[in-house]
Protein backbone atom coordinates (compact mmCIF):
# COMPACT_ATOMS: atom_id res chain seq x y z
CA UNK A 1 28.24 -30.69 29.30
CA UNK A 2 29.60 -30.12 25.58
CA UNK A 3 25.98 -31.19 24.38
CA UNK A 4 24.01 -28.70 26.91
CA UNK A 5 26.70 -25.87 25.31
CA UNK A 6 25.68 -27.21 21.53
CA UNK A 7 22.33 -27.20 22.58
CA UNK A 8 22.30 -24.00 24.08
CA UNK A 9 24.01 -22.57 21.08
CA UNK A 10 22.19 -24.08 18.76
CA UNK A 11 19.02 -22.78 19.80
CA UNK A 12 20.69 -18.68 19.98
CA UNK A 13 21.57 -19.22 16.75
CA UNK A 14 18.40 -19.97 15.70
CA UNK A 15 16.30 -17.33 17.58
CA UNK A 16 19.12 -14.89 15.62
CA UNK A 17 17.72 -16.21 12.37
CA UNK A 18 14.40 -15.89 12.86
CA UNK A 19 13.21 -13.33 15.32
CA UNK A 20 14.48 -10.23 13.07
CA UNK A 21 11.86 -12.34 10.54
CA UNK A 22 9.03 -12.46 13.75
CA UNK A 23 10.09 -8.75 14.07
CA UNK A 24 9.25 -7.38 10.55
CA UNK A 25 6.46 -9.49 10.33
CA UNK A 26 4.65 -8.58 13.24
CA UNK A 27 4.94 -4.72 11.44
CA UNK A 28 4.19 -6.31 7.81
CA UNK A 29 0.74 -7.22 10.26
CA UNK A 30 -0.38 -3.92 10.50
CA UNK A 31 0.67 -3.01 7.39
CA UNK A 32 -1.57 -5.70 5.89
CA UNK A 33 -4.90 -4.80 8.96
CA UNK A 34 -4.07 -1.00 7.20
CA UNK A 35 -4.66 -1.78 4.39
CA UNK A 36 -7.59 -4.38 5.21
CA UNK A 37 -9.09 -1.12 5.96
CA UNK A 38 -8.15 1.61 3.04
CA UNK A 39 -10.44 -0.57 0.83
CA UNK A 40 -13.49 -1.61 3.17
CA UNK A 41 -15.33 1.68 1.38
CA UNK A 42 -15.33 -0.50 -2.42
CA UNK A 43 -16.88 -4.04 -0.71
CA UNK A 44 -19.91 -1.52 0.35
CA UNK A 45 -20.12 1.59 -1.87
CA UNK A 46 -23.95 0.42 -2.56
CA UNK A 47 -24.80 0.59 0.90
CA UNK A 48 -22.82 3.40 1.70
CA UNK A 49 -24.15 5.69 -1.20
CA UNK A 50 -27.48 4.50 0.23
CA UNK A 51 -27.17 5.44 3.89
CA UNK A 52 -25.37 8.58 3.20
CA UNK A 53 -27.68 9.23 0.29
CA UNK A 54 -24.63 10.32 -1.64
CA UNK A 55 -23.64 9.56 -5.69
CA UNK A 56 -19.99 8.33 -6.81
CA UNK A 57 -18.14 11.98 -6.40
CA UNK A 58 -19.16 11.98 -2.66
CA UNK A 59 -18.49 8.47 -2.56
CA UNK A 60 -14.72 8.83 -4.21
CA UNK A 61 -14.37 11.72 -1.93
CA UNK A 62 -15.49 9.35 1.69
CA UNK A 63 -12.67 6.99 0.42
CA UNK A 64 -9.90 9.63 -0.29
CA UNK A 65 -9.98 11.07 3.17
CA UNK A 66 -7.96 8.42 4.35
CA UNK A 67 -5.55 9.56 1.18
CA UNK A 68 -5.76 13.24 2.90
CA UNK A 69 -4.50 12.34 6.07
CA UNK A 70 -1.98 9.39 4.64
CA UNK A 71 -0.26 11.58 2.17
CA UNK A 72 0.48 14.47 3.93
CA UNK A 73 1.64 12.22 6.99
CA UNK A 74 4.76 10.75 5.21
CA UNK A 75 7.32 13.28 5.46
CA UNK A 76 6.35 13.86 8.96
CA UNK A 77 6.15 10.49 9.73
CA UNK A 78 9.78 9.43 8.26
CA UNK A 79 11.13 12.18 10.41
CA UNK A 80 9.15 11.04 13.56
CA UNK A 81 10.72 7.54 12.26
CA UNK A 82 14.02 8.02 11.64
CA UNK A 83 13.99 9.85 15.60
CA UNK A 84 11.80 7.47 18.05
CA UNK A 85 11.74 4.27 16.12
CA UNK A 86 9.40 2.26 15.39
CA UNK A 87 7.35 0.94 18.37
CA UNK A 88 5.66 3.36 20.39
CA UNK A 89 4.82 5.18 16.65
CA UNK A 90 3.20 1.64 15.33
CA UNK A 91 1.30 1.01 18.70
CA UNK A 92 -0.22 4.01 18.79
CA UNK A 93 -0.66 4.30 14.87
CA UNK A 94 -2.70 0.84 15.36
CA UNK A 95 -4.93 2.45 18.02
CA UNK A 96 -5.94 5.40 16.10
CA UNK A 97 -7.06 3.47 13.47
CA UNK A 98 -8.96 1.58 15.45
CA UNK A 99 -10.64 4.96 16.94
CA UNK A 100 -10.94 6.22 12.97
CA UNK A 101 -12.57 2.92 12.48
CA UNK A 102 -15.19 3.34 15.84
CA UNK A 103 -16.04 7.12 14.23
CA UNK A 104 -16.54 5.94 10.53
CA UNK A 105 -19.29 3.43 11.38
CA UNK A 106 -21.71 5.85 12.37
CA UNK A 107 -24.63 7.14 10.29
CA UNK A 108 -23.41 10.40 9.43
CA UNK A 109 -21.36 11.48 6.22
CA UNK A 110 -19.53 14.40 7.93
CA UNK A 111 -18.29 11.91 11.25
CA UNK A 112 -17.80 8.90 9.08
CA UNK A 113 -15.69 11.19 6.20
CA UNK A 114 -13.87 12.08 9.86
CA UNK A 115 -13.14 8.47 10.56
CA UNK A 116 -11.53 7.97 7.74
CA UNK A 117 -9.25 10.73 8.03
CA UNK A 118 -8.34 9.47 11.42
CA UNK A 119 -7.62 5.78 9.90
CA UNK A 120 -5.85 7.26 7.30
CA UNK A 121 -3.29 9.47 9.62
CA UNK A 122 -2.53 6.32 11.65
CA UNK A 123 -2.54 4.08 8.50
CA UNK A 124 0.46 6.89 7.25
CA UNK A 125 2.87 4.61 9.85
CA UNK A 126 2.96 1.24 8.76
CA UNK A 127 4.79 0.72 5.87
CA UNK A 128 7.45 3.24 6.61
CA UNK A 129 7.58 1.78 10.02
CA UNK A 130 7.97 -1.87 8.72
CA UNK A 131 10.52 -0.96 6.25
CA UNK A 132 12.23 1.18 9.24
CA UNK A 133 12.40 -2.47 11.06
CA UNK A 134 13.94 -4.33 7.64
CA UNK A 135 16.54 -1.82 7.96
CA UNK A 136 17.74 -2.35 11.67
CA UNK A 137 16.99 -6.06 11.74
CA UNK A 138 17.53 -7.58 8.01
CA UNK A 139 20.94 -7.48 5.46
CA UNK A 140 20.83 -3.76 3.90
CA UNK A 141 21.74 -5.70 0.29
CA UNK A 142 18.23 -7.36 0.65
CA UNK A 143 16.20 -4.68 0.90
CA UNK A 144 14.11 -4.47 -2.57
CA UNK A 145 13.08 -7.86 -2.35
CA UNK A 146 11.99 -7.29 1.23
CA UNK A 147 10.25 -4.74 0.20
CA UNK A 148 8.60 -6.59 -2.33
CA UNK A 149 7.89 -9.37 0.52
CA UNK A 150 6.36 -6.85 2.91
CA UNK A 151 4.22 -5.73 0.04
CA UNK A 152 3.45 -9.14 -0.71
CA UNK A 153 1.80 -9.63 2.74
CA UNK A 154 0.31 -5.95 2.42
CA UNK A 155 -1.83 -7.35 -0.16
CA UNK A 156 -3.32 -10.37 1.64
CA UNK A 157 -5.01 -7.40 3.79
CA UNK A 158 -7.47 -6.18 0.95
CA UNK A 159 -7.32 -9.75 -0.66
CA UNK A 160 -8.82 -10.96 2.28
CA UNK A 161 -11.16 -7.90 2.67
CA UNK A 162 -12.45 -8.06 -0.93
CA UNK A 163 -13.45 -11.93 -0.17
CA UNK A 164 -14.42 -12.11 3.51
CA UNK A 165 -16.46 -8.46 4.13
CA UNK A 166 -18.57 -9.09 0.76
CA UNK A 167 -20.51 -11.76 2.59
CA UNK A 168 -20.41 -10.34 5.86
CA UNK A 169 -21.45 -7.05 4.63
CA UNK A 170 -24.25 -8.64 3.09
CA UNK A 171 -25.28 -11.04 6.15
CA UNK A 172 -24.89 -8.64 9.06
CA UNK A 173 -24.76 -5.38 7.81
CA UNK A 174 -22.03 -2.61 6.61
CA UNK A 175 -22.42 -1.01 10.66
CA UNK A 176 -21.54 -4.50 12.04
CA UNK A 177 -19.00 -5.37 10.20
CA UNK A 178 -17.02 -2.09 10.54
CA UNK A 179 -16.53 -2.69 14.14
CA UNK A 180 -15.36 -5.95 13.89
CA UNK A 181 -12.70 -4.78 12.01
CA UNK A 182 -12.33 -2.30 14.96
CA UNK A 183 -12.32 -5.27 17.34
CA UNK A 184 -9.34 -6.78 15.09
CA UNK A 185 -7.29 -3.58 15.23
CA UNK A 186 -7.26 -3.84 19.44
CA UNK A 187 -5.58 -7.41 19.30
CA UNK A 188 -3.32 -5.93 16.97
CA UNK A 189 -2.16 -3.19 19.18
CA UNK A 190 -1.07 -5.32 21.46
CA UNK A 191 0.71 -7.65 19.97
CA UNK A 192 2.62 -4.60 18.34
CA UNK A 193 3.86 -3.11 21.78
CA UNK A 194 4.69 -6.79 22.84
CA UNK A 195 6.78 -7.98 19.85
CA UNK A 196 8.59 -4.83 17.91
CA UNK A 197 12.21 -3.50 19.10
CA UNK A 198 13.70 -0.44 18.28
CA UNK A 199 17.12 -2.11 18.82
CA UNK A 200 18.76 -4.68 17.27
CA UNK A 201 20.77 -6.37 20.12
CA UNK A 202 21.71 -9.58 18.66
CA UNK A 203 25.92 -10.57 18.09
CA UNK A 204 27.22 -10.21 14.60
CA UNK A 205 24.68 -8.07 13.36
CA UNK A 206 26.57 -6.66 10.59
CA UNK A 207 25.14 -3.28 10.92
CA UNK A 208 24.99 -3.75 14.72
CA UNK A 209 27.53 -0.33 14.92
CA UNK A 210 25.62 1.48 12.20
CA UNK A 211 23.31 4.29 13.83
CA UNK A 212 19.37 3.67 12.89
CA UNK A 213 18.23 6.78 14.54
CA UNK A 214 18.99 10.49 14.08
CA UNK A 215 19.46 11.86 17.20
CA UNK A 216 18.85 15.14 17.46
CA UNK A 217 16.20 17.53 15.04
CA UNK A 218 18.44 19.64 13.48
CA UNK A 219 20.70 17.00 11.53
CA UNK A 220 17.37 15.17 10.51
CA UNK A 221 15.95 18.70 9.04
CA UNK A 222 19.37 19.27 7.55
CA UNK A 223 19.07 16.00 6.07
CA UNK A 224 15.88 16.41 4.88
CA UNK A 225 16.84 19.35 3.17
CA UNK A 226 19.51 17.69 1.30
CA UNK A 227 17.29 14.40 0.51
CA UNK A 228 14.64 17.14 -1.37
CA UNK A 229 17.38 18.11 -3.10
CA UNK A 230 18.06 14.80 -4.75
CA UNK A 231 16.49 14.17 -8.19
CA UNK A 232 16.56 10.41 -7.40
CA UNK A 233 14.73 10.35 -4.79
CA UNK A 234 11.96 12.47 -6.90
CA UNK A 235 12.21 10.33 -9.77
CA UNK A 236 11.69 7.11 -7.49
CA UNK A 237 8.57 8.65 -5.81
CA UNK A 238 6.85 9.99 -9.37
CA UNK A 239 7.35 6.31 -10.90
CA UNK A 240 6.32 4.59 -7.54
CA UNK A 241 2.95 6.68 -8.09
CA UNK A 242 2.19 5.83 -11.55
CA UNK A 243 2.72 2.24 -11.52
CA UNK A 244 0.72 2.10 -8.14
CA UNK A 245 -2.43 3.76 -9.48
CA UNK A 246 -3.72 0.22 -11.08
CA UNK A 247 -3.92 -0.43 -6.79
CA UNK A 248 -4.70 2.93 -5.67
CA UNK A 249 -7.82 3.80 -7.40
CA UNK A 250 -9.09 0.42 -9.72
CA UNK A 251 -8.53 -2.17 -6.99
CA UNK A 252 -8.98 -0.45 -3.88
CA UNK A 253 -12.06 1.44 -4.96
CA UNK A 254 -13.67 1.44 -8.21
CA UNK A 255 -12.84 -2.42 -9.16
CA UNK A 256 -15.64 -4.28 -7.86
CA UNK A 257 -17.78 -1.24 -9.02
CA UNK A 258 -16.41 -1.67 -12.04
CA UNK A 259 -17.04 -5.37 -12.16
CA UNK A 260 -20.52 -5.45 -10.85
CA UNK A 261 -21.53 -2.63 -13.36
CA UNK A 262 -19.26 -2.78 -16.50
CA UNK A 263 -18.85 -6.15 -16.50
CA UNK A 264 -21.73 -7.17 -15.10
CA UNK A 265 -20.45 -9.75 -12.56
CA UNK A 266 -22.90 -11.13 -9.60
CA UNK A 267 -21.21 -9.26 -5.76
CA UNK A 268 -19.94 -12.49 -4.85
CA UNK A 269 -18.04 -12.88 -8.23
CA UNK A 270 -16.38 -9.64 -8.28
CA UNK A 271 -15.31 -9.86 -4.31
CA UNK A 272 -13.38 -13.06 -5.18
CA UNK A 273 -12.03 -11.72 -8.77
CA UNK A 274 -10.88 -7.80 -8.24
CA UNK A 275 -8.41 -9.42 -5.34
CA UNK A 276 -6.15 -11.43 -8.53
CA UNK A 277 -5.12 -7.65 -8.91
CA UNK A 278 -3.74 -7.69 -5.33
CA UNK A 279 -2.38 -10.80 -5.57
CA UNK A 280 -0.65 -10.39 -8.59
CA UNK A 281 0.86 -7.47 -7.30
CA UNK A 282 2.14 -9.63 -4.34
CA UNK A 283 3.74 -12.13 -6.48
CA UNK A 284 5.07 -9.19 -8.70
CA UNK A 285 6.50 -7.25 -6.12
CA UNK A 286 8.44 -9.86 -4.35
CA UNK A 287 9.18 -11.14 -7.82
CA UNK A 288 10.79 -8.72 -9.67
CA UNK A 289 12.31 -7.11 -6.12
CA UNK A 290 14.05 -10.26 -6.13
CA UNK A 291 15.55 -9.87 -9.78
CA UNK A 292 16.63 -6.42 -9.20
CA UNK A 293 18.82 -7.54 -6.04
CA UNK A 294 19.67 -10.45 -8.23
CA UNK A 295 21.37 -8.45 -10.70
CA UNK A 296 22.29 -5.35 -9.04
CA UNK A 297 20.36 -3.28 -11.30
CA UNK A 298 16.52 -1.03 -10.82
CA UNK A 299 16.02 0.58 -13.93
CA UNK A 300 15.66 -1.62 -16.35
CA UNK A 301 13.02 -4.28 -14.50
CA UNK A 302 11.13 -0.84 -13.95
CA UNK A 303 10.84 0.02 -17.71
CA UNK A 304 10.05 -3.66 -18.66
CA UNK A 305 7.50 -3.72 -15.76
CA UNK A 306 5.90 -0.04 -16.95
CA UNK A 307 5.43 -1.15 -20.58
CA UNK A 308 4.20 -4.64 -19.86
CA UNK A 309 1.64 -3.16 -17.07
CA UNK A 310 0.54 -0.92 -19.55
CA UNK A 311 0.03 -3.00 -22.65
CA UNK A 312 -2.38 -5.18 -19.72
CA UNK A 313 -4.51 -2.05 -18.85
CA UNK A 314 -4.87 -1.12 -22.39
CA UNK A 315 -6.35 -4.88 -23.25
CA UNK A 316 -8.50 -5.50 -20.46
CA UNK A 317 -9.94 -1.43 -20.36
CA UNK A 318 -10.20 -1.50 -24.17
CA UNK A 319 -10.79 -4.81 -25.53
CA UNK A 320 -14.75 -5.34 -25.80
CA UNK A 321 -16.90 -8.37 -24.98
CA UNK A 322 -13.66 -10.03 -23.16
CA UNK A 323 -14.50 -13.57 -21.38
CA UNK A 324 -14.60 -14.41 -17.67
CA UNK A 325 -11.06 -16.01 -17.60
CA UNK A 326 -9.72 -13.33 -20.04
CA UNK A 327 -10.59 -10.42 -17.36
CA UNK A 328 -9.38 -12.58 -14.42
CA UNK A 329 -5.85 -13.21 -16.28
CA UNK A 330 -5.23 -9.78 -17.13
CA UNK A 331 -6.19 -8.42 -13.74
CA UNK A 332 -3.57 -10.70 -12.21
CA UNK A 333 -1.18 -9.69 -14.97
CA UNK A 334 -1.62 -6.04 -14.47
CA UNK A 335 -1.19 -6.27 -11.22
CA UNK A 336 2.17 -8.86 -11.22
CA UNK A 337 3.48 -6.19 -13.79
CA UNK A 338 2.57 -3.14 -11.56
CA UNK A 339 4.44 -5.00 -8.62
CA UNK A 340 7.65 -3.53 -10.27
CA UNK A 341 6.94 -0.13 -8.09
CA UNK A 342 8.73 -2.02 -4.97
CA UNK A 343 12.01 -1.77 -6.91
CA UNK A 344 12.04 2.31 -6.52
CA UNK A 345 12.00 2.53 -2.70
CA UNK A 346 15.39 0.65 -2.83
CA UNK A 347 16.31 3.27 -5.62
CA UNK A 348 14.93 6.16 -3.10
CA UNK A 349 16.87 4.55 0.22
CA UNK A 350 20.41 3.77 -1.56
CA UNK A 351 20.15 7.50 -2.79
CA UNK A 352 20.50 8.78 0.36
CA UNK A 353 22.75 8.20 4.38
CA UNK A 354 21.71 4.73 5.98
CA UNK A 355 20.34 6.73 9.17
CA UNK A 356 17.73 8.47 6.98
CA UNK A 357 16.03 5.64 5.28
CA UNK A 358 12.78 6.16 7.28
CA UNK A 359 12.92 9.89 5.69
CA UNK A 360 13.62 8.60 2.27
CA UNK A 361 11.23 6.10 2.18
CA UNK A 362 8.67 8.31 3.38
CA UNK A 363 9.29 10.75 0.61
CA UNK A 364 8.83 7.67 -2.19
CA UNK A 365 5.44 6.58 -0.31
CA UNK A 366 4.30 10.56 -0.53
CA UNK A 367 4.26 10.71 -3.67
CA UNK A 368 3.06 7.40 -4.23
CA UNK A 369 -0.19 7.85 -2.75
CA UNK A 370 -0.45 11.40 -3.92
CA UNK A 371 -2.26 9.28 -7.02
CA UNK A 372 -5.41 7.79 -4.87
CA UNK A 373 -5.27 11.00 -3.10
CA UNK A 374 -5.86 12.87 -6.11
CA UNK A 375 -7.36 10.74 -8.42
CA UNK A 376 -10.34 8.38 -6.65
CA UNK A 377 -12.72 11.38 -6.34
CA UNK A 378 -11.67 12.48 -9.83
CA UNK A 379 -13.21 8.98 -11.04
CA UNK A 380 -16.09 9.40 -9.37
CA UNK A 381 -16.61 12.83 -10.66
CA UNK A 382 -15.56 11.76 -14.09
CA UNK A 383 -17.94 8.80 -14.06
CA UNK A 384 -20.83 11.43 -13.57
CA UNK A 385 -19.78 13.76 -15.73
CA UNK A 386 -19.77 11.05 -18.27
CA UNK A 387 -23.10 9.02 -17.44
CA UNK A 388 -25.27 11.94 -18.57
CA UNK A 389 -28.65 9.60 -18.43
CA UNK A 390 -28.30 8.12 -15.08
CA UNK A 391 -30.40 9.03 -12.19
CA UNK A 392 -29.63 11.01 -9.62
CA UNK A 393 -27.83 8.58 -6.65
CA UNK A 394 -27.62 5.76 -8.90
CA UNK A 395 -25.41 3.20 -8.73
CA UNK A 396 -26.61 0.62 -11.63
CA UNK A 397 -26.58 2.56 -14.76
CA UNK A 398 -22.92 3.32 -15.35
CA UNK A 399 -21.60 1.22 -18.17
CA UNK A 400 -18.73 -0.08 -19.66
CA UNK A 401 -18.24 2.96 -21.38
CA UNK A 402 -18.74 5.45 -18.88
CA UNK A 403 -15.46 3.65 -17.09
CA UNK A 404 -13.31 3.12 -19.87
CA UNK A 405 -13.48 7.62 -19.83
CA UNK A 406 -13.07 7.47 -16.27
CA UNK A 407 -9.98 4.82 -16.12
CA UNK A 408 -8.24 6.49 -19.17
CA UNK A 409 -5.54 7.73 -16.13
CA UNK A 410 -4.19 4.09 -15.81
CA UNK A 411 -2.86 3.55 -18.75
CA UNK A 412 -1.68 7.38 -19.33
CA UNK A 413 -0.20 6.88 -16.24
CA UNK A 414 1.54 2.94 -16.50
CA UNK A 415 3.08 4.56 -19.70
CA UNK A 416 4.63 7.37 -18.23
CA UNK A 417 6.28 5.03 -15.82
CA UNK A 418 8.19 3.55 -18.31
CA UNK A 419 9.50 7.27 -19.51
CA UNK A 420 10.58 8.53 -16.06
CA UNK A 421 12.64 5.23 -15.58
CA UNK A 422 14.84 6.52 -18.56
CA UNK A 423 15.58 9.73 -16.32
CA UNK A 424 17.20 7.51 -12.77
CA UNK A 425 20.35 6.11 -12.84
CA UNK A 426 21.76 3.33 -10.62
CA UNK A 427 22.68 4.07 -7.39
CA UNK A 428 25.91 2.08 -5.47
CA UNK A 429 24.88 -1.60 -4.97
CA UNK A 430 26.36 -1.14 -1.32
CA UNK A 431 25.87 2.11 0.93
């Protein structure tokens, strides 16, 4: 009898451990298919500029109308967070990207720019949502280097786009493989609905009599009001957006571009190298998130991060005739040093209440991705503004030069993230 109860107990104890883990990760899942899709448009800008018979502004613009639906969704969507939770708003976020996915394989420019403004609006819900789970189901003191996990397997969604869709794209077709992404996102959706809880229920959760939700409109407003109000949570969003702009606009879009035709890499090459940027960013995020909960403190690993990101930029952007290995090592470096930017959405939620984390967050991703919303058609309209002697639709003759005047904004940019850290100060280990 005393062995059935040890037994028994034994095995609650250890679905307590690790189902708020199956819980978050399920989310971190369509967090990584969301971003699987933001940077399908870079594995097949040739064929796109060719079907669409578009050059690189158009082309920056097709990708950064998932930016003008994903942007402007965060505030909304931490609100619609912090008051319905998590698991309707991730089911159904899956299954309009799905839809955005179904429009943007078409042949037209107008219905495909369409799709991605539909992927981009339900793309808007995953990593709020997923850090909305780490907050009901995993120990608040944890949170940057969850963060910096959940990023970690966000990345493994363009790492394996950049090296699985280059071949495909080139066996099958750009049309072909679009919708089996689509065919991926409906698998997802279910397993969404069947796995994520709004509630934690489980004993001795220490936050168990903590409220997660907001209950009524007019405190979450009123709280929202207040949040705007705090120059932390500004601060946290404007660095978050400079050190992410290595991912928002070189790796997600103009990398492979930029390694096919500055660097003059084969397609297959550059699919398998421009991902060391993502992973590097994986192993920096969960990295120095780590760190920062090791030693209670955010701004300093920021500043080191923002200097040492930039000094990469400056040497792989600026440094002529570098080697094979020497790009691949200082793509993985500026990406491990750009992985810092995980550190300010635990700056952003211990700057405000516990029950509007989804808010907070949301703020810190909006300004984020205000960058790639901004700043990937500005490349493309930089790049040919500066390639006077190209052809019209071309897509071979920008050089090495032409993107070193286009990708000047890193740097600038990595740089300034280093200056803005002096500005935050730390917020109380413990809310």
């Amino acid at each position: 009898m005393n062995d059935k109860v040890a037994t028994t107990t034994s095995a609650r104890t250890k679905f307590e451990i690790y189902f708020p883990w199956i819980v978050c990760g399920v989310g971190a899942l369509f967090y990584c298919y969301e971003y699987f899709l933001r940077v399908t448009p870079s594995v097949m800008q040739t064929q796109l500029m060719s079907s669409f018979n578009i050059d690189n502004a158009l082309f920056g613009s097709l990708a950064a109308f998932y930016y003008y639906a994903y942007t402007p969704m965060q505030l909304p969507v931490g609100v619609l967070m912090d008051r319905y939770g998590p698991r309707k708003l991730l089911t159904l976020a899956c299954l309009l990207c799905v839809i955005g996915t179904c429009f943007f394989g078409t042949n037209s420019y107008s219905v495909a720019a369409f799709g991605r403004f539909l992927v981009g609006m339900g793309s808007a819900f995953a990593f709020v949502g997923v850090l909305k789970l780490a907050t009901i189901w995993l120990p608040p003191h944890r949170f940057a280097m969850v963060a910096g996990m959940v990023t970690a397997m966000g990345m493994f969604g363009p790492m394996l786009g950049d090296i699985s869709l280059t071949p495909l794209v080139a066996k099958i077709g750009w049309h072909q493989t679009v919708f089996i992404t689509a065919i991926l996102g409906v698998i997802l959706t279910v397993i969404l609905w069947v796995f994520i809880r709004d509630k934690n229920t489980l004993p001795n959760h220490p936050e168990m009599k903590t409220s997660h939700r907001v209950e009524n409109f007019k405190d979450l407003w009123t709280g929202l009001a207040h949040m705007l109000r705090i120059r932390q949570v500004w601060f946290s969003g404007l660095i978050a957006g400079c050190l992410f702009l290595p991912i928002s606009i070189f790796a997600e879009l103009w990398g492979i571009p930029y390694l096919e035709q500055a660097q003059h890499f084969p397609d297959m090459y550059a699919g398998f190298v421009n991902p060391l940027l993502f992973l590097g960013f994986a192993i920096g995020g969960t990295l120095f998130g780590w760190v920062s909960d090791s030693i209670g403190r955010r701004r300093e690993p920021i500043m080191v991060g923002g200097i040492l990101a930039f000094i990469s930029a400056c040497l792989l952007f600026y440094v002529p005739r570098l080697s094979f290995t020497e790009i691949c090592i200082l793509l993985f470096l500026l990406g491990l040093f750009a992985g810092v930017e995980v550190i300010t959405f635990a700056l952003s939620r211990e700057s405000v209440a516990h029950r509007f984390a989804g808010t907070a967050v949301a703020m810190t991703n909006f300004l984020t991705m205000l960058g790639g919303m901004i700043f990937q058609p500005v490349i493309g309209t930089l790049l040919d503004f500066h390639a006077t002697n190209i052809m019209k639709h071309s897509v071979t003759a920008l050089t090495n030069s032409d993107y070193r005047f286009a990708l000047t904004v890193v740097p600038i940019c990595l740089a300034a993230s280093a200056v803005l850290a002096f500005f935050v100060h730390e917020p109380r280990r413990h809310q």
